[in-house]
C-alpha atoms as a PDB file:
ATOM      1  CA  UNK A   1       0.000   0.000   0.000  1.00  0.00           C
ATOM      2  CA  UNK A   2       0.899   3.018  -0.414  1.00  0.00           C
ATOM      3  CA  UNK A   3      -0.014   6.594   1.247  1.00  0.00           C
ATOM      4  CA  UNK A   4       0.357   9.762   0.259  1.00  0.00           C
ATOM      5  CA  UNK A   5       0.839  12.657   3.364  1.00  0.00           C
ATOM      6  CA  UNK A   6       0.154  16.162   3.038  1.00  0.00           C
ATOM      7  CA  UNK A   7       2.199  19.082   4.562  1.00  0.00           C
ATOM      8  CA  UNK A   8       5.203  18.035   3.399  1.00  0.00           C
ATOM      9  CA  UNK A   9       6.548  19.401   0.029  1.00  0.00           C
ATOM     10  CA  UNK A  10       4.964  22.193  -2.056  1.00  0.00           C
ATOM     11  CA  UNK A  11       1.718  23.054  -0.823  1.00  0.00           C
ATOM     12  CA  UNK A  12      -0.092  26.779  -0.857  1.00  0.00           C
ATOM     13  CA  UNK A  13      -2.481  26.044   2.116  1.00  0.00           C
ATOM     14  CA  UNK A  14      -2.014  28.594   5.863  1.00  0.00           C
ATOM     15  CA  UNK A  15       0.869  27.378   8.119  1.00  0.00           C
ATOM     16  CA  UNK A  16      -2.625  26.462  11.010  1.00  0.00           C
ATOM     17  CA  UNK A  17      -3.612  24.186   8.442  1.00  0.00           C
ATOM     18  CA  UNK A  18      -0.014  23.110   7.919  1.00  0.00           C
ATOM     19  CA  UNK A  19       0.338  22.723  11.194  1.00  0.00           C
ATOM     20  CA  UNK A  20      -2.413  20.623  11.608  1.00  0.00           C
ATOM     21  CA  UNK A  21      -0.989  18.349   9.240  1.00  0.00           C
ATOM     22  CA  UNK A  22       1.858  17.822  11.378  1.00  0.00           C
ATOM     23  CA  UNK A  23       0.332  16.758  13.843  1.00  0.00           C
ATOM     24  CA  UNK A  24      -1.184  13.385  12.196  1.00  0.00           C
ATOM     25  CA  UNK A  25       1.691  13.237   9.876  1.00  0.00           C
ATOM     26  CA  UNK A  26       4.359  13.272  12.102  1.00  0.00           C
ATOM     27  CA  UNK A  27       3.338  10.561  15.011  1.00  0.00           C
ATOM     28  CA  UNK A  28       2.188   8.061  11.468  1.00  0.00           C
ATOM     29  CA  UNK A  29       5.626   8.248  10.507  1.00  0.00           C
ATOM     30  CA  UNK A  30       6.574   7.387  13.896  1.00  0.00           C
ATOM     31  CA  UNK A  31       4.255   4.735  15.159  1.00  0.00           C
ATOM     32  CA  UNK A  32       3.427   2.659  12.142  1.00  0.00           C
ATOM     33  CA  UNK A  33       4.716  -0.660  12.767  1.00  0.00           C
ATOM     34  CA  UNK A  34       3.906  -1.889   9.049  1.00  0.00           C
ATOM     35  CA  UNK A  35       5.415   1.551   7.502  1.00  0.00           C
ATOM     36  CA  UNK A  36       8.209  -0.593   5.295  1.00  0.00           C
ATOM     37  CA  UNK A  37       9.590   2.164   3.237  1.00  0.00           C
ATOM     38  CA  UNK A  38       9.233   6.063   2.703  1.00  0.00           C
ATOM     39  CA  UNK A  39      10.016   8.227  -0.423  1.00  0.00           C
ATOM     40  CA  UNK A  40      10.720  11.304  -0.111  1.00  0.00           C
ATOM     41  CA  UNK A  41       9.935  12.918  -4.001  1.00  0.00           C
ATOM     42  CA  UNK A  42      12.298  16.072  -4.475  1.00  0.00           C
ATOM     43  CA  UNK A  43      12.518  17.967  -7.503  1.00  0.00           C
ATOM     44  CA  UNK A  44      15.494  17.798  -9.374  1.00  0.00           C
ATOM     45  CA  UNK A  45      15.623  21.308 -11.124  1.00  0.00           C
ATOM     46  CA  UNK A  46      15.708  23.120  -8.028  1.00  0.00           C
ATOM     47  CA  UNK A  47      18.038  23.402  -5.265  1.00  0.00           C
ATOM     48  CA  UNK A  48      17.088  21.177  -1.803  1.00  0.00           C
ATOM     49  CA  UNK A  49      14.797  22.450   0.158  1.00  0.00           C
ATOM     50  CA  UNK A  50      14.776  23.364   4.383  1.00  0.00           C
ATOM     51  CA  UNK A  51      11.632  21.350   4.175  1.00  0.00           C
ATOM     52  CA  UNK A  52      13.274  17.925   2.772  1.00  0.00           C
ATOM     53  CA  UNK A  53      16.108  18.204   4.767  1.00  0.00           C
ATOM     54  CA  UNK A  54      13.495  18.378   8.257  1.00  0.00           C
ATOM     55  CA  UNK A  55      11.626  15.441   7.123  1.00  0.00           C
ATOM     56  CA  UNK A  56      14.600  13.174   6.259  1.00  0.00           C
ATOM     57  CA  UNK A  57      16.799  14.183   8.914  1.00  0.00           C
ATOM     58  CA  UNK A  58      13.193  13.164  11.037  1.00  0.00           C
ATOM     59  CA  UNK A  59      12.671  10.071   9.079  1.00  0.00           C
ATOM     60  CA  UNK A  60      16.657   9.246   9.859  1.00  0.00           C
ATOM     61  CA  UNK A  61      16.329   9.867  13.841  1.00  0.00           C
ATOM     62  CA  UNK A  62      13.152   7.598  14.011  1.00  0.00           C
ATOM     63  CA  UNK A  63      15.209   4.494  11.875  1.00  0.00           C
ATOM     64  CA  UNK A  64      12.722   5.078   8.790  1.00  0.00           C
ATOM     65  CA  UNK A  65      14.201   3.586   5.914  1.00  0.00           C
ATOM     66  CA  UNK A  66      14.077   6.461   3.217  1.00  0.00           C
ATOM     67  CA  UNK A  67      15.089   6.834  -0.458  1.00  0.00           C
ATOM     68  CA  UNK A  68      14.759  10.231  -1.970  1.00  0.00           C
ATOM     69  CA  UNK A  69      12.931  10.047  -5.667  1.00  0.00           C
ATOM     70  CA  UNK A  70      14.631  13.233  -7.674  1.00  0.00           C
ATOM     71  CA  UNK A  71      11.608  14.215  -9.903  1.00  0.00           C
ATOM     72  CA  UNK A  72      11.761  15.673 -13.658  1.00  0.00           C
ATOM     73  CA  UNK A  73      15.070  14.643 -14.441  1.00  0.00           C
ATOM     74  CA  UNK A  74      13.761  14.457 -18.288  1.00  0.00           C
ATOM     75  CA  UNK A  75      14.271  18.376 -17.736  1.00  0.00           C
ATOM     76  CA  UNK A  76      17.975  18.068 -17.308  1.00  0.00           C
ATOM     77  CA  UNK A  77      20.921  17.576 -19.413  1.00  0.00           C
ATOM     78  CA  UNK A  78      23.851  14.710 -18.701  1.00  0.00           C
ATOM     79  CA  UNK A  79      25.619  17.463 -17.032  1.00  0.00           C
ATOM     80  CA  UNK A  80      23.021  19.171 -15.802  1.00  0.00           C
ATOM     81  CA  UNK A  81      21.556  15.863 -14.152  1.00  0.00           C
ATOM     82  CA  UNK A  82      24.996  14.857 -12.609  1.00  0.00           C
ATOM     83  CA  UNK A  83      25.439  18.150 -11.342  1.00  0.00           C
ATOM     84  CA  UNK A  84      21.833  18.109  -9.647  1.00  0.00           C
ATOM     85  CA  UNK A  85      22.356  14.947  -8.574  1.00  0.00           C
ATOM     86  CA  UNK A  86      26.004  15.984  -6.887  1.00  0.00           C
ATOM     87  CA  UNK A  87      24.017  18.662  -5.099  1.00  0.00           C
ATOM     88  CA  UNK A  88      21.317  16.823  -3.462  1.00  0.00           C
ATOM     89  CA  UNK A  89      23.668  13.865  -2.231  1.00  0.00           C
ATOM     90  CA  UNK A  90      25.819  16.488  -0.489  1.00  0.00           C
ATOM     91  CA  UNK A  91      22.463  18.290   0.758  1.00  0.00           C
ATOM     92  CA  UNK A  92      21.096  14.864   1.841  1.00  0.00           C
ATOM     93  CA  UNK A  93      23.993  12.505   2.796  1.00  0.00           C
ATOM     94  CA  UNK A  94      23.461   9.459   3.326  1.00  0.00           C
ATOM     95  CA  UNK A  95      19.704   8.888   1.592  1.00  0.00           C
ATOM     96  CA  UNK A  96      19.842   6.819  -1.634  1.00  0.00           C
ATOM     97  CA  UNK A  97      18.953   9.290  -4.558  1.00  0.00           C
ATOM     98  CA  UNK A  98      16.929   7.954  -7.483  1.00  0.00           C
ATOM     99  CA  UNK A  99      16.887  10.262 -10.620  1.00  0.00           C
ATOM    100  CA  UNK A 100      13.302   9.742 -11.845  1.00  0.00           C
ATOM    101  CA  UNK A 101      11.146  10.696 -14.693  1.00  0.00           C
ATOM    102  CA  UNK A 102       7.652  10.135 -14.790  1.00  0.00           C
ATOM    103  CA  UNK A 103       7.437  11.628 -18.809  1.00  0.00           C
ATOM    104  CA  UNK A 104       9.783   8.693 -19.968  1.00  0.00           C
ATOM    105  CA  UNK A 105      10.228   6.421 -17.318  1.00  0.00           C
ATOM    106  CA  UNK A 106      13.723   7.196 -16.368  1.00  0.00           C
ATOM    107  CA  UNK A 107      14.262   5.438 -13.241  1.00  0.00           C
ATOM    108  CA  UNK A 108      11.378   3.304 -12.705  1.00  0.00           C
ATOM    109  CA  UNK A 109      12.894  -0.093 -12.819  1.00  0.00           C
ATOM    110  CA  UNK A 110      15.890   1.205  -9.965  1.00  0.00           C
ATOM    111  CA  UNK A 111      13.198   2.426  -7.983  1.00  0.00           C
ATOM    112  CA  UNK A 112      10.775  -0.547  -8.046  1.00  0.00           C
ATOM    113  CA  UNK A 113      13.922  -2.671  -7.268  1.00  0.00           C
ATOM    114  CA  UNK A 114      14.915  -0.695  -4.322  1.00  0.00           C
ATOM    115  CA  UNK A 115      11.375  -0.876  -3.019  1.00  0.00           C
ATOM    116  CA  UNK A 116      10.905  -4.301  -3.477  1.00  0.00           C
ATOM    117  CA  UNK A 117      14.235  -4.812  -1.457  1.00  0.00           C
ATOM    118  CA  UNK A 118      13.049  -3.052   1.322  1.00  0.00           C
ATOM    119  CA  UNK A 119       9.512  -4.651   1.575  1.00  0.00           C
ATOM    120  CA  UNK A 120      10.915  -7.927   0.837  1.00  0.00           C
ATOM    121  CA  UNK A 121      13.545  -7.809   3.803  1.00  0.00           C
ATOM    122  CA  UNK A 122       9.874  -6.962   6.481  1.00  0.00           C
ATOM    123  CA  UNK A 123       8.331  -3.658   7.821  1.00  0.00           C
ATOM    124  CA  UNK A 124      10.597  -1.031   9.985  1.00  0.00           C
ATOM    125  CA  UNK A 125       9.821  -1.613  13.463  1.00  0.00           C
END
């Protein structure tokens, strides 16, 4: 299964009802014994966000395994691409980056792998 949360990411909504968001969002993330996997979907032609950074550097302290999906990458060049993906490894360290590309499918295969992994090896605790 998977879920969708609000109030992370780019949303134009008051920061009450962001707020408000947080406070289901964050103790699901925490608590749910069956949560195998998150992704954390970034986008690639812009530089990493505050925002990201808080949720994986959350999602690391609680033991949440986490992959970061870097969205759009059809929009890049070679060069541009490595470059973008240079800059959100050393902005996220340690998180697995997957260039992805939902117009032609960049990435898809890598990305179903690495989920599979994860769900195959049992939920995070």
């Amino acid at each position: 299964m998977f879920a969708d949360l609000p109030g992370y990411g780019y949303a134009k909504v008051s920061r009450e009802i962001a707020d408000d968001w947080a406070r289901f969002v964050d103790p699901y993330l925490h608590q749910r014994s069956s949560l195998a996997l998150c992704l954390a979907l970034v986008d690639s032609n812009i530089p990493p966000q505050q925002s990201d950074q808080q949720l994986l550097e959350f999602l690391s302290a609680k033991g949440r395994p986490h992959i970061v999906v870097a969205t759009k990458c059809d929009r890049l060049s070679g060069n541009k691409l490595q470059q973008a993906m240079h800059t959100l490894g050393e902005a996220y360290r340690g998180a697995p980056i997957v260039p992805f590309s939902a117009k032609t499918g960049s990435g898809k295969e890598d990305l179903w792998r690495q989920i599979r992994n994860v769900v195959s090896d049992g939920p995070a605790g």
